[in-house]
PDB file of N, CA and C in Angstrom:
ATOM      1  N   UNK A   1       0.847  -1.185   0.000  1.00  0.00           N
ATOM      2  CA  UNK A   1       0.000   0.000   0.000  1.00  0.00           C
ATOM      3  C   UNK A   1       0.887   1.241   0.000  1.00  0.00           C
ATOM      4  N   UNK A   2       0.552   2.307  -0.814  1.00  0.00           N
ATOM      5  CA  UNK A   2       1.312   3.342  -1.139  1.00  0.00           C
ATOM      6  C   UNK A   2      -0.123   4.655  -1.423  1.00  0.00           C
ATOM      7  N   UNK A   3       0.151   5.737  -1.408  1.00  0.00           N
ATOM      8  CA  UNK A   3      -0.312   7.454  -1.883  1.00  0.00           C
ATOM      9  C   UNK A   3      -0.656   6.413  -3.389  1.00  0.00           C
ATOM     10  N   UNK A   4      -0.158   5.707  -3.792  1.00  0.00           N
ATOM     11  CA  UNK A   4      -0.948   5.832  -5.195  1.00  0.00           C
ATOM     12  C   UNK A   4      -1.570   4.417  -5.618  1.00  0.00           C
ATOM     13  N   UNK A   5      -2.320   3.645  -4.702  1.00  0.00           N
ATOM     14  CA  UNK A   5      -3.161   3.060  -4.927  1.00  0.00           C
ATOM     15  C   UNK A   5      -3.409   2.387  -3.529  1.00  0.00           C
ATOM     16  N   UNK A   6      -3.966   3.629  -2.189  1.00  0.00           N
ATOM     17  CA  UNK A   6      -4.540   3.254  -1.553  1.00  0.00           C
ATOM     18  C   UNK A   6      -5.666   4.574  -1.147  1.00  0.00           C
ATOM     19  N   UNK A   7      -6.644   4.148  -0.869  1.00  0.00           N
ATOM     20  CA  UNK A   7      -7.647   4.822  -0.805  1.00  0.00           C
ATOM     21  C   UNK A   7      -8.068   5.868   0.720  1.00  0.00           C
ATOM     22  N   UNK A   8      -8.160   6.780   0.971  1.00  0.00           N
ATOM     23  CA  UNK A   8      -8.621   7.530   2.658  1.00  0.00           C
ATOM     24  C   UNK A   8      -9.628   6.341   2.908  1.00  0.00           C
ATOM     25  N   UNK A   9     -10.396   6.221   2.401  1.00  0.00           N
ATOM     26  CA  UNK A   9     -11.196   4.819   3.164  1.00  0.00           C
ATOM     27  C   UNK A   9     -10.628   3.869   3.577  1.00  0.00           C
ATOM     28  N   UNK A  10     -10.000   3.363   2.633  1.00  0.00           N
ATOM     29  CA  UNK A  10      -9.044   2.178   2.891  1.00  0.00           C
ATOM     30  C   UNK A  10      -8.042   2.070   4.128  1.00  0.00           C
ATOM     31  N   UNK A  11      -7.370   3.283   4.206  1.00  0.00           N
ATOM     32  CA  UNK A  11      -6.607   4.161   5.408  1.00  0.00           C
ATOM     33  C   UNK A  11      -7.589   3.942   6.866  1.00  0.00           C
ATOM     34  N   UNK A  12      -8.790   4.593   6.557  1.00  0.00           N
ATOM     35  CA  UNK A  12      -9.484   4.625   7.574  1.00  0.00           C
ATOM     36  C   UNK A  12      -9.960   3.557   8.185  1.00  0.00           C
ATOM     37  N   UNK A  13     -10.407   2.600   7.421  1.00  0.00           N
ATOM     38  CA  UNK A  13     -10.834   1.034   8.034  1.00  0.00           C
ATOM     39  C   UNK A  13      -9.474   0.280   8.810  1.00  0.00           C
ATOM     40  N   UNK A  14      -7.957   0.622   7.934  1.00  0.00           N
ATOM     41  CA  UNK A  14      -6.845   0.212   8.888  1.00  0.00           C
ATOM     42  C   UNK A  14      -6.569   0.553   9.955  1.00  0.00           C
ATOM     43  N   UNK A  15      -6.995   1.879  10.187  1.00  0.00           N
ATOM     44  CA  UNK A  15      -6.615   2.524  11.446  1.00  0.00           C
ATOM     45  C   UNK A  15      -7.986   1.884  12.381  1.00  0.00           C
ATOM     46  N   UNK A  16      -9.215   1.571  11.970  1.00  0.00           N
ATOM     47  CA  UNK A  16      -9.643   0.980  12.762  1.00  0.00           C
ATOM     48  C   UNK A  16      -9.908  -0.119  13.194  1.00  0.00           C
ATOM     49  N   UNK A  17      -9.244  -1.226  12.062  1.00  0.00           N
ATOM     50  CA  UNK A  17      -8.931  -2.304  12.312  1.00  0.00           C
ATOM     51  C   UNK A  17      -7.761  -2.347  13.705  1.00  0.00           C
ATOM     52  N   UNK A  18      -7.204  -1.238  13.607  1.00  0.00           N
ATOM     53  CA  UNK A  18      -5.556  -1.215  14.711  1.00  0.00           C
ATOM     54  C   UNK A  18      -6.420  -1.202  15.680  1.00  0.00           C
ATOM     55  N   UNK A  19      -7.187  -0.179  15.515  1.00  0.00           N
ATOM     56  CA  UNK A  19      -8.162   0.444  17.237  1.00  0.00           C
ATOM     57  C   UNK A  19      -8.908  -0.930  17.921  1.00  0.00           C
ATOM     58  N   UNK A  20      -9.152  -1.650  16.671  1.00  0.00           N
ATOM     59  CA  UNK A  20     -10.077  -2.698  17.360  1.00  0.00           C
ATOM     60  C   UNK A  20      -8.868  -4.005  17.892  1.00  0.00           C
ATOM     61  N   UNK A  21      -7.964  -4.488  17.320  1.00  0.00           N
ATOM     62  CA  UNK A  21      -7.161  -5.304  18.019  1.00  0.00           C
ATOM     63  C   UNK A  21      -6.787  -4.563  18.952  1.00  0.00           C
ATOM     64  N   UNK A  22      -6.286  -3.470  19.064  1.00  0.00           N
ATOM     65  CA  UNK A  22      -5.746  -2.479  20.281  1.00  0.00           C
ATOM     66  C   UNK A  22      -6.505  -2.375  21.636  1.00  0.00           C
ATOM     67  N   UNK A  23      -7.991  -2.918  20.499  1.00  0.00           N
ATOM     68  CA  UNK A  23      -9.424  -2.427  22.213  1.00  0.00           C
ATOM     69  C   UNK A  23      -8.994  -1.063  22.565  1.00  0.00           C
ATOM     70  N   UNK A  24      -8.956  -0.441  21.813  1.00  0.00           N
ATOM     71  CA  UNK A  24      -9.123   1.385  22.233  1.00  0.00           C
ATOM     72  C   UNK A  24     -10.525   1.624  21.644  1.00  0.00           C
ATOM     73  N   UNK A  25     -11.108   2.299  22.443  1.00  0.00           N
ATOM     74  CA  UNK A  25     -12.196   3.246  22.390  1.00  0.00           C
ATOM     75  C   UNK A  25     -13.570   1.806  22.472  1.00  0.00           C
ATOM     76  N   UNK A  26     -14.828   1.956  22.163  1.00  0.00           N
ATOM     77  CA  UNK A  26     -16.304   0.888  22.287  1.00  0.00           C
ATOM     78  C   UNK A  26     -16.113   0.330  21.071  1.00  0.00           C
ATOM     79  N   UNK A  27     -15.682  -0.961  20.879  1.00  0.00           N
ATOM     80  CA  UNK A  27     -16.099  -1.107  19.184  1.00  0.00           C
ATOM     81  C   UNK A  27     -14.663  -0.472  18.241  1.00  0.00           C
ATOM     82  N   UNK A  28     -13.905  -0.592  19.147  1.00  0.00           N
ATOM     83  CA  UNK A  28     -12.555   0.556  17.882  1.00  0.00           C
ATOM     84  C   UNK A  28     -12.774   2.282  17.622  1.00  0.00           C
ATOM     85  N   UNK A  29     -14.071   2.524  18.701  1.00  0.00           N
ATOM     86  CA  UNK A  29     -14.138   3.892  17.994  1.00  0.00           C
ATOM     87  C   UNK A  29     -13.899   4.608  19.374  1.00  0.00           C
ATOM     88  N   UNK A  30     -13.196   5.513  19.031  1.00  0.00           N
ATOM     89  CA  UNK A  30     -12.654   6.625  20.542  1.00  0.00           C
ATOM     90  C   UNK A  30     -13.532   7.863  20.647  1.00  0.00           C
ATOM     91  N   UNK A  31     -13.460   8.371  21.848  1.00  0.00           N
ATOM     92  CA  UNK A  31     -13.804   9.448  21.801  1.00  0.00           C
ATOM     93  C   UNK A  31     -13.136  10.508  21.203  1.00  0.00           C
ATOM     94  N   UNK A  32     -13.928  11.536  19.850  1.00  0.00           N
ATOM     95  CA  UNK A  32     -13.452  12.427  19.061  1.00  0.00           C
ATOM     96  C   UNK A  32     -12.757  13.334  19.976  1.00  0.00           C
ATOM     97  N   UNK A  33     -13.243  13.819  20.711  1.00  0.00           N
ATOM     98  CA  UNK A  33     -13.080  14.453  21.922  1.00  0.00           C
ATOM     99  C   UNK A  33     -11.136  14.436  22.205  1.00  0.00           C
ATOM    100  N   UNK A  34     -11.159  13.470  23.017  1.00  0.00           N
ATOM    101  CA  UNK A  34     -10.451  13.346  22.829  1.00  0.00           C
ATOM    102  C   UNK A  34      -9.328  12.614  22.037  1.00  0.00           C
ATOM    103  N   UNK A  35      -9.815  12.422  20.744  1.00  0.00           N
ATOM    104  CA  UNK A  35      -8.615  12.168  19.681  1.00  0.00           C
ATOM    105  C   UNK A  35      -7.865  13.508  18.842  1.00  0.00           C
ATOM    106  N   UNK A  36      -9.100  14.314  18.971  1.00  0.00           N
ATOM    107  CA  UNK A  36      -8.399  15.494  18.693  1.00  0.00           C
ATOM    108  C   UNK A  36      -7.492  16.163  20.052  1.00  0.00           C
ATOM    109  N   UNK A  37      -7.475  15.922  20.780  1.00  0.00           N
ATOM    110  CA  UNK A  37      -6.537  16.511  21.900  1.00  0.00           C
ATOM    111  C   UNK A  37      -5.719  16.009  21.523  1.00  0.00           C
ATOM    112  N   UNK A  38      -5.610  14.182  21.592  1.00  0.00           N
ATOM    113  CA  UNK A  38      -4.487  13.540  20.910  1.00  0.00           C
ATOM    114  C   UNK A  38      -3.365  14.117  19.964  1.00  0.00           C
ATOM    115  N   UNK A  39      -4.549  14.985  19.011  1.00  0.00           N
ATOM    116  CA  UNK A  39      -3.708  15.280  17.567  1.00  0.00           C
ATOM    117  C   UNK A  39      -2.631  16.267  18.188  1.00  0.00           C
ATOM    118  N   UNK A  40      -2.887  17.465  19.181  1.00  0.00           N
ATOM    119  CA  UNK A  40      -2.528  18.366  19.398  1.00  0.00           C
ATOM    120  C   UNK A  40      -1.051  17.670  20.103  1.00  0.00           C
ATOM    121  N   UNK A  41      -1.005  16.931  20.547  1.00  0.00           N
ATOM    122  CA  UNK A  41       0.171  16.062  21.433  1.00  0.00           C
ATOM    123  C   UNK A  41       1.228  15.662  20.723  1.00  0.00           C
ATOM    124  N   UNK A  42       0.116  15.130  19.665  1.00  0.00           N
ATOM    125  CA  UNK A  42       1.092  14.704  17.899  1.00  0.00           C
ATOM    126  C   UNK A  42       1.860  15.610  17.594  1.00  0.00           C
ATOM    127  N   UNK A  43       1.325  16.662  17.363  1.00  0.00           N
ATOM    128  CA  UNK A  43       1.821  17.572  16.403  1.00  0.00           C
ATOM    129  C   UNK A  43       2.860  18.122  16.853  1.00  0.00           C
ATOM    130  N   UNK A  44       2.986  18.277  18.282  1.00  0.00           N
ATOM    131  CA  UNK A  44       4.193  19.150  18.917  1.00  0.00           C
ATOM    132  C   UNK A  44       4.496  18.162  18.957  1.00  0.00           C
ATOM    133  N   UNK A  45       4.899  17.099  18.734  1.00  0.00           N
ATOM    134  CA  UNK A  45       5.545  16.386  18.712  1.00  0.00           C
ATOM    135  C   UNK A  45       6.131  16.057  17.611  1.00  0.00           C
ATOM    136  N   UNK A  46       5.661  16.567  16.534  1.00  0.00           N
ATOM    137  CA  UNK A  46       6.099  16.801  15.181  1.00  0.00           C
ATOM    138  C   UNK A  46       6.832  18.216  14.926  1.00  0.00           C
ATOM    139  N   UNK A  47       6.393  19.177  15.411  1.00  0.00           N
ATOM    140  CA  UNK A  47       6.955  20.502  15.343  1.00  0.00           C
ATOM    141  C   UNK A  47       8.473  20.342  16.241  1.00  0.00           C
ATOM    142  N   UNK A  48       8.372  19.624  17.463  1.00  0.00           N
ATOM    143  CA  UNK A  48      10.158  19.552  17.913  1.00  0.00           C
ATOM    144  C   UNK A  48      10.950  19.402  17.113  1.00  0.00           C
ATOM    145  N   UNK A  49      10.577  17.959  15.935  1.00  0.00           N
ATOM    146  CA  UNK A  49      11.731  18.392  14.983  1.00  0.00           C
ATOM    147  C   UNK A  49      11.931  19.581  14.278  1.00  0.00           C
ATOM    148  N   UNK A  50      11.329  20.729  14.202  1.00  0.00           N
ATOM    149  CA  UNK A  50      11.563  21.952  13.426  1.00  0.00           C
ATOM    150  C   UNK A  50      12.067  22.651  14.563  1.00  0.00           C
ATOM    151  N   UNK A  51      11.955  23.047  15.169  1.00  0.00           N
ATOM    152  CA  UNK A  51      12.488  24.145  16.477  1.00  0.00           C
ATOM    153  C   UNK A  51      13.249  24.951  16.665  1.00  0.00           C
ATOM    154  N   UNK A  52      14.728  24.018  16.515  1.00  0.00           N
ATOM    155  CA  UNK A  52      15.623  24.746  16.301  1.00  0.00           C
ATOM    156  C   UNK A  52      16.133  24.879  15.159  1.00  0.00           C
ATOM    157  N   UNK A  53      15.494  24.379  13.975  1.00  0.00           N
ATOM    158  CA  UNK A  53      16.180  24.712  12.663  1.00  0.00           C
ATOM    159  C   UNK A  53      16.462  25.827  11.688  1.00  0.00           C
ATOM    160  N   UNK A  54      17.538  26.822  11.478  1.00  0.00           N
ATOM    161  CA  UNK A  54      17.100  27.900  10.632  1.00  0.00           C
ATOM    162  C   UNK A  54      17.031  27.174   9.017  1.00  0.00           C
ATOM    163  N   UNK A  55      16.558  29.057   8.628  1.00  0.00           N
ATOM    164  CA  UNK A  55      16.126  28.441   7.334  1.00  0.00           C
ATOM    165  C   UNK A  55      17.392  27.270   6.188  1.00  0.00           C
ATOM    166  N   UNK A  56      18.674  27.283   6.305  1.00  0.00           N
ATOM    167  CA  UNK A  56      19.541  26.853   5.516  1.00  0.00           C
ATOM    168  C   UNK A  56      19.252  25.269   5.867  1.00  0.00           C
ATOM    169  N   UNK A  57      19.138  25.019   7.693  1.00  0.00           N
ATOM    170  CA  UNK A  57      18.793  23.405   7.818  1.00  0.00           C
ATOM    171  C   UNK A  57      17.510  22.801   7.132  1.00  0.00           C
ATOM    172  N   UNK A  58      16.295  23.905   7.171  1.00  0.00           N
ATOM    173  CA  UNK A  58      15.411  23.515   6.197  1.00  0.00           C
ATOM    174  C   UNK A  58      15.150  22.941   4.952  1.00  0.00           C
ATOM    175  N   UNK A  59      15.819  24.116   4.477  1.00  0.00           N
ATOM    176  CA  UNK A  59      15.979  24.001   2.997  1.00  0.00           C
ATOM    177  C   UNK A  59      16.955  22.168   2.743  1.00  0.00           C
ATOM    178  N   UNK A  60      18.197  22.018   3.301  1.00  0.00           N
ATOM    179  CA  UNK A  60      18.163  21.111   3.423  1.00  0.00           C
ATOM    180  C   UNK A  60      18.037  19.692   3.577  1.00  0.00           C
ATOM    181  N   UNK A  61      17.063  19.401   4.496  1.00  0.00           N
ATOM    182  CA  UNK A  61      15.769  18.821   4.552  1.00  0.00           C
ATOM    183  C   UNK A  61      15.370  18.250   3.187  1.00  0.00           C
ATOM    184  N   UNK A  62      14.776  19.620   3.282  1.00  0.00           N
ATOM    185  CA  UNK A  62      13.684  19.450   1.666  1.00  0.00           C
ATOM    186  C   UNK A  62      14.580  18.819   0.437  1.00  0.00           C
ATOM    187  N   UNK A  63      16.302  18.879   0.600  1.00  0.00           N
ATOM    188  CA  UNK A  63      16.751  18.483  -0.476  1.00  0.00           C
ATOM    189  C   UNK A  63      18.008  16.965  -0.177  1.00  0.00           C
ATOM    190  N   UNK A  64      16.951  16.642   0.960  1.00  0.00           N
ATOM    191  CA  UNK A  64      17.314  15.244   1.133  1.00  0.00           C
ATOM    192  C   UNK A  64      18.327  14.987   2.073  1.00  0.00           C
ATOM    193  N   UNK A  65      18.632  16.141   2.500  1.00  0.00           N
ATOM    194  CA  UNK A  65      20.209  16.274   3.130  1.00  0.00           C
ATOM    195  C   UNK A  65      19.990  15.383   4.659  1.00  0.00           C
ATOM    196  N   UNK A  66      18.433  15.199   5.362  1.00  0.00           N
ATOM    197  CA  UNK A  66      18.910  14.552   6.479  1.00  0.00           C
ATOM    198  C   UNK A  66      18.049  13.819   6.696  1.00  0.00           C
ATOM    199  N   UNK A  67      18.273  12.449   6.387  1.00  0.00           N
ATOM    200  CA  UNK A  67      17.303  11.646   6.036  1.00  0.00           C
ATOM    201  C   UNK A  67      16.836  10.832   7.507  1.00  0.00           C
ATOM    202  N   UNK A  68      17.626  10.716   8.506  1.00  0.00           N
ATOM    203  CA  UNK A  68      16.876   9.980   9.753  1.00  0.00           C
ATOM    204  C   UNK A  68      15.896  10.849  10.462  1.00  0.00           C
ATOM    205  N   UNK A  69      16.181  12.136  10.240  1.00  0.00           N
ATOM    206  CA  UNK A  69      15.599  13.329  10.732  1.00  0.00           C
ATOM    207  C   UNK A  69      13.939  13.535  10.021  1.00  0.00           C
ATOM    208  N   UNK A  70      14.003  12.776   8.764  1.00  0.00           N
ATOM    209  CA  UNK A  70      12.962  13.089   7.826  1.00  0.00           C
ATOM    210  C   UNK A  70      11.897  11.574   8.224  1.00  0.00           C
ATOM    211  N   UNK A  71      12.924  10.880   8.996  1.00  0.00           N
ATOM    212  CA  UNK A  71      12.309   9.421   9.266  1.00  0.00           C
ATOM    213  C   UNK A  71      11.579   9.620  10.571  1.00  0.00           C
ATOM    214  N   UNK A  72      12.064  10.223  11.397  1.00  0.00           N
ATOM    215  CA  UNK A  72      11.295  10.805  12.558  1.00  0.00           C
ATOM    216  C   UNK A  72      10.011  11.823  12.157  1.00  0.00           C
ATOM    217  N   UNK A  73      10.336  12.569  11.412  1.00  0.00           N
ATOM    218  CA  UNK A  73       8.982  13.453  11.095  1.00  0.00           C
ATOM    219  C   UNK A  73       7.992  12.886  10.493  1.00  0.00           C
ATOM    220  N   UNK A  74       8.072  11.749   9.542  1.00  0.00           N
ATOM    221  CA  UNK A  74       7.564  10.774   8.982  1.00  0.00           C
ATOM    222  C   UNK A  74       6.967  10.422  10.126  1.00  0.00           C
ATOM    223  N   UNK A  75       7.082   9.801  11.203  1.00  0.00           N
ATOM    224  CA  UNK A  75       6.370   8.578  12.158  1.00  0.00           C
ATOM    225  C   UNK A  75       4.978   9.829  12.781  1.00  0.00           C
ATOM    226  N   UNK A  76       5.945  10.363  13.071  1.00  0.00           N
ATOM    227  CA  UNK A  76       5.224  11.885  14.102  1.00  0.00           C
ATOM    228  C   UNK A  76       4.181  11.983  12.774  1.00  0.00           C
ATOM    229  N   UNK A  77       4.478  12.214  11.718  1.00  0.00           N
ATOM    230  CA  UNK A  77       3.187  12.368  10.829  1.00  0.00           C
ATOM    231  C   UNK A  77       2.264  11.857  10.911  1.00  0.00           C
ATOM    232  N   UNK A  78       2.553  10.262  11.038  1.00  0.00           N
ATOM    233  CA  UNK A  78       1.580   9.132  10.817  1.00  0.00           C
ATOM    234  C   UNK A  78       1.064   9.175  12.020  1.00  0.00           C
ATOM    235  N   UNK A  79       0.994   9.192  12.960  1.00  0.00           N
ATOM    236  CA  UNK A  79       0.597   9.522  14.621  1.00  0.00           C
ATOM    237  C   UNK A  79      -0.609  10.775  14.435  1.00  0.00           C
ATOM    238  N   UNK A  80      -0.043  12.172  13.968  1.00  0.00           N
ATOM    239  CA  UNK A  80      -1.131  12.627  13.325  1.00  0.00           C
ATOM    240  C   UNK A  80      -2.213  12.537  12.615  1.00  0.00           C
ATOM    241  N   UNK A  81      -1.870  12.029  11.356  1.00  0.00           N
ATOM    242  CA  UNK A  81      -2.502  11.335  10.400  1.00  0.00           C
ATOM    243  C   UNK A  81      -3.278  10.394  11.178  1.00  0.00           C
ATOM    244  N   UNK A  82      -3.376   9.335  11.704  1.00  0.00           N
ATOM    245  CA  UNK A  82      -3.683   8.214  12.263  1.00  0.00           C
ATOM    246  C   UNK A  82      -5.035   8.804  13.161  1.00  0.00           C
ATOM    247  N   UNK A  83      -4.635   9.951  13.831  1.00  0.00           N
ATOM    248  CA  UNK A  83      -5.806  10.260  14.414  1.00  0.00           C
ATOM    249  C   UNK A  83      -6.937  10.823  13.670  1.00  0.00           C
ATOM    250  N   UNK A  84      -6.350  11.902  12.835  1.00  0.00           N
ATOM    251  CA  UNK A  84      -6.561  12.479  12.083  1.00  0.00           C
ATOM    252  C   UNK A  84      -8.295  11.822  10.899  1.00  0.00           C
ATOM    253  N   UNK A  85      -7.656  10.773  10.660  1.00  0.00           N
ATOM    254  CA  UNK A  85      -8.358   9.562  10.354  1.00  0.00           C
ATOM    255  C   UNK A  85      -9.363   8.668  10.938  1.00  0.00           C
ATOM    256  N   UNK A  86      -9.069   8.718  12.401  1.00  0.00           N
ATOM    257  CA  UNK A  86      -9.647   8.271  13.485  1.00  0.00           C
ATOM    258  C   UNK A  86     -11.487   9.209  13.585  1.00  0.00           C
ATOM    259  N   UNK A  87     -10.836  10.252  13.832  1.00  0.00           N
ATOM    260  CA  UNK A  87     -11.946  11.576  13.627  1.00  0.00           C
ATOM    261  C   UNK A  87     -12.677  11.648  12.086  1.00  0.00           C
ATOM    262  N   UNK A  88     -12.458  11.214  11.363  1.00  0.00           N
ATOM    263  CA  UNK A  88     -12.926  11.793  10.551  1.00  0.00           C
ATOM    264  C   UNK A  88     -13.958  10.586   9.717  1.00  0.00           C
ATOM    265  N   UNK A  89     -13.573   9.110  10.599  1.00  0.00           N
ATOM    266  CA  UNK A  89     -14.564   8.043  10.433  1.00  0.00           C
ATOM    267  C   UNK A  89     -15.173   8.128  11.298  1.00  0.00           C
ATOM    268  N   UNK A  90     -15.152   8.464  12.658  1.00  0.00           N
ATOM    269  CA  UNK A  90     -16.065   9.092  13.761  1.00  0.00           C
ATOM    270  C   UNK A  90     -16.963   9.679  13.428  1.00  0.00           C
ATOM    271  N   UNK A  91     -16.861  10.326  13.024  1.00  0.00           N
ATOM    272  CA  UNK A  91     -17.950  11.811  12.601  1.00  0.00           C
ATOM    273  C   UNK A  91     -18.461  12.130  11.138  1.00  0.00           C
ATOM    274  N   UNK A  92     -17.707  10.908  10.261  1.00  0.00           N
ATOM    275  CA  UNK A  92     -18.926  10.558   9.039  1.00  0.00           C
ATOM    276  C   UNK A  92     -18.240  11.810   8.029  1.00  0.00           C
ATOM    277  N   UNK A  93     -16.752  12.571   8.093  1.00  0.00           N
ATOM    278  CA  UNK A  93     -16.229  13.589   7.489  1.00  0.00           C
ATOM    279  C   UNK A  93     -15.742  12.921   6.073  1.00  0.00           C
ATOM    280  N   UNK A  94     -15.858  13.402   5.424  1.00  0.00           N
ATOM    281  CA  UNK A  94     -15.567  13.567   3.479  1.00  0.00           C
ATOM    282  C   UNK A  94     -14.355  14.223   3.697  1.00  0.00           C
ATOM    283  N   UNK A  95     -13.376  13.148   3.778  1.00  0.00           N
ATOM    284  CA  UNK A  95     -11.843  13.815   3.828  1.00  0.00           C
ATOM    285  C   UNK A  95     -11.614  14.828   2.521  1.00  0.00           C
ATOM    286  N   UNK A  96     -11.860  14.259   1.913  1.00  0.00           N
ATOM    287  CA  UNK A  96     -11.510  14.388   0.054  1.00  0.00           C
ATOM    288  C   UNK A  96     -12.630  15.867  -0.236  1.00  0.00           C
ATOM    289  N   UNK A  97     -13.697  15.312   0.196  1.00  0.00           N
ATOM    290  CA  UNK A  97     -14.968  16.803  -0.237  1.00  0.00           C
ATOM    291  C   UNK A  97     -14.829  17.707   0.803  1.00  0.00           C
ATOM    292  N   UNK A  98     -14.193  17.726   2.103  1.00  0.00           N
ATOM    293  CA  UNK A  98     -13.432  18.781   2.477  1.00  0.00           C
ATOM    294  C   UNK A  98     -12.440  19.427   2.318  1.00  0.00           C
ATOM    295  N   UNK A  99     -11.546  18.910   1.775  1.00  0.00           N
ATOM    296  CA  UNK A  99     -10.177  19.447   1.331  1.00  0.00           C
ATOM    297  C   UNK A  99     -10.747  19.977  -0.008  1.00  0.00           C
ATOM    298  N   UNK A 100     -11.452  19.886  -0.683  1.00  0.00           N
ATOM    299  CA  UNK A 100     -11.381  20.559  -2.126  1.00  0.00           C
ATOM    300  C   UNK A 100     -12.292  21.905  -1.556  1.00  0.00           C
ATOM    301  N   UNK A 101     -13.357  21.463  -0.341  1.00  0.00           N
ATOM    302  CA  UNK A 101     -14.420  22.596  -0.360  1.00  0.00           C
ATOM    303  C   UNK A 101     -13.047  23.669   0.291  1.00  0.00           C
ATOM    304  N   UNK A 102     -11.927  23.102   1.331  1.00  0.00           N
ATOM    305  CA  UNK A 102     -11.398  24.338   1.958  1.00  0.00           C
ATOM    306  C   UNK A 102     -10.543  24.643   0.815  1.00  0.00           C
ATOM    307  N   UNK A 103      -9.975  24.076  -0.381  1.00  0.00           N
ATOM    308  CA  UNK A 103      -8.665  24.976  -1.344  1.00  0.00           C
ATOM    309  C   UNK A 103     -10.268  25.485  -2.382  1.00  0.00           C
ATOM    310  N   UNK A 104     -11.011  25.716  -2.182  1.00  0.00           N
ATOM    311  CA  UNK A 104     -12.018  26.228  -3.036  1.00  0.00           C
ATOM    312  C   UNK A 104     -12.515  27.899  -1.900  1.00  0.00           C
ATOM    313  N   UNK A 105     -12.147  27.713  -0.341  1.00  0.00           N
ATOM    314  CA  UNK A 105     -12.407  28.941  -0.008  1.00  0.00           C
ATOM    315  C   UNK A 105     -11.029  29.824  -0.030  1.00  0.00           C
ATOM    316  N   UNK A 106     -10.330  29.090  -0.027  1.00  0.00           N
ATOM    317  CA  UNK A 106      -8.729  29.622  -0.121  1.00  0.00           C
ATOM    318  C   UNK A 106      -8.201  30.138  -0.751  1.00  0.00           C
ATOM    319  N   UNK A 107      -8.580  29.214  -2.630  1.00  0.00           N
ATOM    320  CA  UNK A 107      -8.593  29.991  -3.766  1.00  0.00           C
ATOM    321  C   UNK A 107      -9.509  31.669  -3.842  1.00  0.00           C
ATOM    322  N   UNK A 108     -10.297  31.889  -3.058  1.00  0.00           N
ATOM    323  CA  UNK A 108     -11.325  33.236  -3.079  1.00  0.00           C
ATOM    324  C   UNK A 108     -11.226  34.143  -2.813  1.00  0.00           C
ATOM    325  N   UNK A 109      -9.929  33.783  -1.510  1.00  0.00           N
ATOM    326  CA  UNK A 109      -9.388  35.138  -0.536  1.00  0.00           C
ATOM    327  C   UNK A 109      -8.273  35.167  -1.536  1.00  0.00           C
ATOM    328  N   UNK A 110      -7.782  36.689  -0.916  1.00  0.00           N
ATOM    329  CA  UNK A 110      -7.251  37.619  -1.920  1.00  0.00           C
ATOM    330  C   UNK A 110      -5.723  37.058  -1.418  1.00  0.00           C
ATOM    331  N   UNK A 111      -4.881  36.732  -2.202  1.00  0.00           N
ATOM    332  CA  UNK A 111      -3.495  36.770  -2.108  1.00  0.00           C
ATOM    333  C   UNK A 111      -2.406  36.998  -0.910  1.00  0.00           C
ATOM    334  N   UNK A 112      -1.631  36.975  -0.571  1.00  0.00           N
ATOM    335  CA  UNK A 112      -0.817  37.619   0.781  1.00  0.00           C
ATOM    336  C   UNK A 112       0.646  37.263   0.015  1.00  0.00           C
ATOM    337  N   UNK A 113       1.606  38.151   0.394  1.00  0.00           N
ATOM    338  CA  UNK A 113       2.664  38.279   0.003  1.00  0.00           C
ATOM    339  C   UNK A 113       3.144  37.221   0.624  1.00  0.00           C
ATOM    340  N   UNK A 114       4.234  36.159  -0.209  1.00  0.00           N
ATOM    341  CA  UNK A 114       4.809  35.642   0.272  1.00  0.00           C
ATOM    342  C   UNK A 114       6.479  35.861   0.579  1.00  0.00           C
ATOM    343  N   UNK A 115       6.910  35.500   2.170  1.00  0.00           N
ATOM    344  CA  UNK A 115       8.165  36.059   2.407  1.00  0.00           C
ATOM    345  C   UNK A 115       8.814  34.616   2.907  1.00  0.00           C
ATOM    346  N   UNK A 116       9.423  34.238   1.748  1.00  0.00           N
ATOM    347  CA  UNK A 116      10.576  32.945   1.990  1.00  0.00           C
ATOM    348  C   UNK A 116      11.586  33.336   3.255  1.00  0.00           C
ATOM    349  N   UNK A 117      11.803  34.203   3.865  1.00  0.00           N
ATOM    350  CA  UNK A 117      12.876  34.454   4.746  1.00  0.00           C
ATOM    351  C   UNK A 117      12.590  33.929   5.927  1.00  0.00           C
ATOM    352  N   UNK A 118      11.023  34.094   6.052  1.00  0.00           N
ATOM    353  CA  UNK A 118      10.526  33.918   7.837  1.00  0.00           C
ATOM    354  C   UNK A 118      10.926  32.802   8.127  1.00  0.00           C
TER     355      UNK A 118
END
């Protein structure tokens, strides 16, 4: 299974296949509640790897330069993701028909300068 021939559904039934051998939450399903707190735990936990990096270690990064570093942000992703997923079979969410409805309000608002330096 790979981004190009696996499906957010498909994603989503794995993650709750995990929940249900795991016995987390009634039935594999958690409280949204708190899975989104979860996410928030994730994420700084994903953002430590950025912290102290200026922009040159970044850029970096992006051009392959530190690859165990990219293997850690990877996991921390999927931890996100994972919940991410969790919530969004919870609550019956259109991963796919939300993401187009939000780059469809995004596309509407007016422009903002972009400053590569920050």
């Amino acid at each position: 299974m790979n981004d190009g021939n696996t499906t957010l559904n498909e994603l989503k039934e794995q993650v709750h296949r995990l929940c249900l051998r795991k016995g987390w939450g009634v039935d594999g399903v958690q409280n949204p509640q708190q899975v989104a707190m979860a996410m928030t735990v994730e994420m700084s936990e994903l953002l430590e790897h950025f912290q102290w990096l200026n922009p040159d270690d970044v850029r970096a990064l992006m051009a392959g330069g530190d690859p165990e570093r990219v293997a850690l942000i990877a996991e921390e992703f999927a931890d996100v993701m994972m919940y991410g997923l969790q919530l969004a079979r919870t609550l019956g969410i259109d991963i796919t028909g939300q993401v187009l409805r939000k780059i469809d309000i995004v596309d509407r608002r007016p422009p903002k300068p972009y400053n590569p330096k920050r």
